[in-house]
Protein backbone atom coordinates (compact mmCIF):
# COMPACT_ATOMS: atom_id res chain seq x y z
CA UNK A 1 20.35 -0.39 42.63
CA UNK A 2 17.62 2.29 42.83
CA UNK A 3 16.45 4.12 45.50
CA UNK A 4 12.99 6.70 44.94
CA UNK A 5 13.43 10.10 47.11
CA UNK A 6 10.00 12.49 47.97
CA UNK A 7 10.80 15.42 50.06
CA UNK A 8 12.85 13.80 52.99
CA UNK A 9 11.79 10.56 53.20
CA UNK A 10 14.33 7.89 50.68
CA UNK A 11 12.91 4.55 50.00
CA UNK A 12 14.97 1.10 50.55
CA UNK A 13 17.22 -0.09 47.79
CA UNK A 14 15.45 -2.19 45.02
CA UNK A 15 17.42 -4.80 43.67
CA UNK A 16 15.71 -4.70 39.96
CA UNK A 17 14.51 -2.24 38.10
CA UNK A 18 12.25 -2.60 35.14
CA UNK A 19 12.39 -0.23 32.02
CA UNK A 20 9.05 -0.63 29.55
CA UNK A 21 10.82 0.07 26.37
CA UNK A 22 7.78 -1.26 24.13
CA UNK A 23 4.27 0.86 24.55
CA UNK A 24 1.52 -2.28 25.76
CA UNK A 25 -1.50 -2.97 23.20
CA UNK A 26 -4.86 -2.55 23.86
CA UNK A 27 -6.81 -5.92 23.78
CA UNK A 28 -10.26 -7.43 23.07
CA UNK A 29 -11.12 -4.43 20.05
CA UNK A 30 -14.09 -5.28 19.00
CA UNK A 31 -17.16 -3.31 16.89
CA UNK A 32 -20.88 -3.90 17.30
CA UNK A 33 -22.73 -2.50 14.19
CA UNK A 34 -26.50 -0.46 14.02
CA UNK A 35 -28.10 1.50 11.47
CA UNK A 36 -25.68 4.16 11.34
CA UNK A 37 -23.09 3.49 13.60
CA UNK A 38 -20.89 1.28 15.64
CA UNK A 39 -20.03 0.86 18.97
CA UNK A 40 -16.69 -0.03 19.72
CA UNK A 41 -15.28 -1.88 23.03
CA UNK A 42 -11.53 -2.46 24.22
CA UNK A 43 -9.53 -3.03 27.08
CA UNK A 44 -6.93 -0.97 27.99
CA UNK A 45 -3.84 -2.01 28.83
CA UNK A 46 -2.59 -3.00 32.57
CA UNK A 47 0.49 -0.98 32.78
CA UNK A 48 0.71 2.65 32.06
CA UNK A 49 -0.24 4.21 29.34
CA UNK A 50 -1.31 7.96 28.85
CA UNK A 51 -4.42 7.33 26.20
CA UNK A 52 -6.06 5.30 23.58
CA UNK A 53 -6.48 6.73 20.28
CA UNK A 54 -9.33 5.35 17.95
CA UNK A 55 -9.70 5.93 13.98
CA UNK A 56 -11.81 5.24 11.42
CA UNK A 57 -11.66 4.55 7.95
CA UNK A 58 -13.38 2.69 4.59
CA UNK A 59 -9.85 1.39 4.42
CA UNK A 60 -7.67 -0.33 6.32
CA UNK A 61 -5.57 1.81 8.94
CA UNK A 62 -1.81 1.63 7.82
CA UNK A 63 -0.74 5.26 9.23
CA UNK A 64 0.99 4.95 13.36
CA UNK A 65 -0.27 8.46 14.92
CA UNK A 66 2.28 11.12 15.81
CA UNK A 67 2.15 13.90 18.46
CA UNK A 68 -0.27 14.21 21.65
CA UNK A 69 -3.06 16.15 20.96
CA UNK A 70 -6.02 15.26 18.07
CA UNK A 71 -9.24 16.90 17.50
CA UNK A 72 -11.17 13.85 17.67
CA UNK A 73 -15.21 13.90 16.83
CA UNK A 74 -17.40 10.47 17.19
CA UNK A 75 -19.18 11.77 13.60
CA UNK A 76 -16.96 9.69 10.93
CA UNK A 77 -14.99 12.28 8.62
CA UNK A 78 -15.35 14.93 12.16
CA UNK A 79 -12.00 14.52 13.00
CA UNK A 80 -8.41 15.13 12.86
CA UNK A 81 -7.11 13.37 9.83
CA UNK A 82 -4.69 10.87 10.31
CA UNK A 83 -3.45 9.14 7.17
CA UNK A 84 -6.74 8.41 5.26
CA UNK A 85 -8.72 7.93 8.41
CA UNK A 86 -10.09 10.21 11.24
CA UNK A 87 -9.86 10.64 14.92
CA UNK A 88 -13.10 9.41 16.39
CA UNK A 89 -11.92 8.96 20.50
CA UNK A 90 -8.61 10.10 22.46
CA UNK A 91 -8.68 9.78 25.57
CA UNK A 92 -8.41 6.82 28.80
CA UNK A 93 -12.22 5.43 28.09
CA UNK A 94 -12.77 2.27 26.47
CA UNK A 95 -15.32 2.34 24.71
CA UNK A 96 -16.98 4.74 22.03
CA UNK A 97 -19.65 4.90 19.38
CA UNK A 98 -19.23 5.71 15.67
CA UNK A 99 -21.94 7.70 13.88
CA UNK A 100 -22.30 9.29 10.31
CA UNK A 101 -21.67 6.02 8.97
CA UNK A 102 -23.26 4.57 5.93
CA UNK A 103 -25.46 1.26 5.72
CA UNK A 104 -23.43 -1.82 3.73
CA UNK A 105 -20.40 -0.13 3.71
CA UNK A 106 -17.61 -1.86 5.70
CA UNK A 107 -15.15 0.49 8.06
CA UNK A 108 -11.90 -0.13 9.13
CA UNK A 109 -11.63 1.02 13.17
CA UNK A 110 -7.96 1.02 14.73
CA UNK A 111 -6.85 1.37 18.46
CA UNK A 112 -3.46 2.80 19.08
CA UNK A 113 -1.98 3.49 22.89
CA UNK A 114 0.17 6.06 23.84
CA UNK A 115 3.00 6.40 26.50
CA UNK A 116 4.99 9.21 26.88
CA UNK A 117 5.53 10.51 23.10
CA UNK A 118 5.23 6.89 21.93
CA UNK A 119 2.21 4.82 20.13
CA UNK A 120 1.59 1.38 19.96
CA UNK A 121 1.44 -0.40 16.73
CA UNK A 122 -2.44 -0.46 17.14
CA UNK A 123 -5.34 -3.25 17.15
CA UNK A 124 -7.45 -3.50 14.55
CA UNK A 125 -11.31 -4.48 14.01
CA UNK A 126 -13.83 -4.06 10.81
CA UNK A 127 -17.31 -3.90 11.25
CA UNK A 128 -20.78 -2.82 8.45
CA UNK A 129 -23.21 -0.96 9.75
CA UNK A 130 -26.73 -2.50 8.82
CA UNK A 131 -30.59 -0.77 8.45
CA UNK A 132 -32.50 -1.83 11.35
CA UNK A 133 -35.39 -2.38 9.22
CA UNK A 134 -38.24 -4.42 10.69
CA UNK A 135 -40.82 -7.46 9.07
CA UNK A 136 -43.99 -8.39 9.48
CA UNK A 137 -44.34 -11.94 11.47
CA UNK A 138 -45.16 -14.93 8.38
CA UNK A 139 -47.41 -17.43 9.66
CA UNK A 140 -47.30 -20.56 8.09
CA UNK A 141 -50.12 -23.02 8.49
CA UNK A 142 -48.22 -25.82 8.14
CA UNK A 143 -44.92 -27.30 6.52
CA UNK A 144 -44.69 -29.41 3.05
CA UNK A 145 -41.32 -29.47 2.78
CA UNK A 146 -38.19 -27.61 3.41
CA UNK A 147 -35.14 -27.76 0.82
CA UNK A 148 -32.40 -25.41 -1.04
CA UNK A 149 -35.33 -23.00 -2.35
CA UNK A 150 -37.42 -22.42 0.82
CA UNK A 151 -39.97 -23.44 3.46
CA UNK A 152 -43.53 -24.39 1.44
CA UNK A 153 -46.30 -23.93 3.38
CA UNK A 154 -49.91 -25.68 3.39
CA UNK A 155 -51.01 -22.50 1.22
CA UNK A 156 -48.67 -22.87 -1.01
CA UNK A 157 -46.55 -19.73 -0.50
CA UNK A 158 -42.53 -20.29 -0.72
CA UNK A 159 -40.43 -18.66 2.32
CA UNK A 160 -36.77 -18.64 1.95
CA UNK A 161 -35.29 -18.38 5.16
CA UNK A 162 -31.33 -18.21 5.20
CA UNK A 163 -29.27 -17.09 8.08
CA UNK A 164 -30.10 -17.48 11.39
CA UNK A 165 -33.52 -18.27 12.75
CA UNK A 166 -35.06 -16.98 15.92
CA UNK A 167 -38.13 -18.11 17.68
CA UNK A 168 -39.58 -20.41 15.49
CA UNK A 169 -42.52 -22.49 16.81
CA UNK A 170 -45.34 -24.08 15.05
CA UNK A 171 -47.30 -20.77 14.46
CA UNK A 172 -45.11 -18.40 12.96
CA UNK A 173 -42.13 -17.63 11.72
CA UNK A 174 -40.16 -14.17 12.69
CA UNK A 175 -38.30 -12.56 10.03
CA UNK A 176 -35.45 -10.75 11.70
CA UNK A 177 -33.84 -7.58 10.27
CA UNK A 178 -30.81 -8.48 7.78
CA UNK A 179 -31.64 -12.18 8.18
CA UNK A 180 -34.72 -13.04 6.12
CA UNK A 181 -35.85 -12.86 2.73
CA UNK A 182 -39.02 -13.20 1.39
């Protein structure tokens, strides 16, 4: 039986009482990459938590945070060190974006939550930041034939599209960035 008392006024008797003995998870981590950088989304969890902690790494994220406070920076290698990785976001947000990060090179993000002087296990996500270079439109005049080596067109030039395809109609072919080679 517990009963909550403010000041004067005593609540009625509660039959149950729940203790959270396990700090909640965030959910839904994911990592959108750029040239640069990557955004990160999560939901927090339902029940109460104090923060979410975020870090970065080349590696993946084996070292459960200690403490409360962290010097965090959204620059990768910025902030507080924790195991190999750094401190990129502490606080109740959900959301936060990554920069300082090199092109082709996978990074290891991990989402920790903290209750009281307890962390979560963590979440965690990978995601490779990618140069946002952009290509000229190809027209092609008209299709030959399509197989494992390319598109060739009426002028006899060979396209190799791989990946996926956007707009395509019977005037030209976009290359998109990271998609197309040529």
């Amino acid at each position: 039986m517990v009963r909550a008392v403010s000041g004067t006024v005593i609540s009625p008797t509660s039959a149950a009482l729940s203790v959270i003995t396990v700090v909640p998870e965030a959910t839904a981590f994911t990592g959108t990459p750029s040239n640069g950088s990557v955004t990160l989304t999560w939901t927090n969890p339902s029940r109460c938590f104090d923060q979410a902690l975020v870090v970065a790494d080349t590696a993946p994220i084996t070292t459960q945070p200690t403490g409360n406070v962290f010097l965090t920076n959204t620059v990768f290698g910025q902030g507080a060190q924790i195991g190999t990785g750094y401190a990129v976001f502490a606080a109740t947000g959900n959301s936060v974006t990554v920069t300082g990060l090199t092109n082709g090179t996978t990074y290891h993000f991990k989402v920790f939550v903290q209750s009281g002087n307890t962390w979560s296990a963590g979440i965690s996500t990978q995601s490779t930041p990618f140069s946002t270079q952009s290509f000229p439109l190809r027209s092609i005049a008209s299709v030959i034939g399509v197989n494992s080596l390319g598109v060739l067109d009426s002028l006899g030039a060979r396209v190799r599209l791989t990946g996926t395809i956007y707009g395509i109609n019977q005037y030209t072919v976009p290359l998109h960035p990271r998609v197309f080679n040529m």
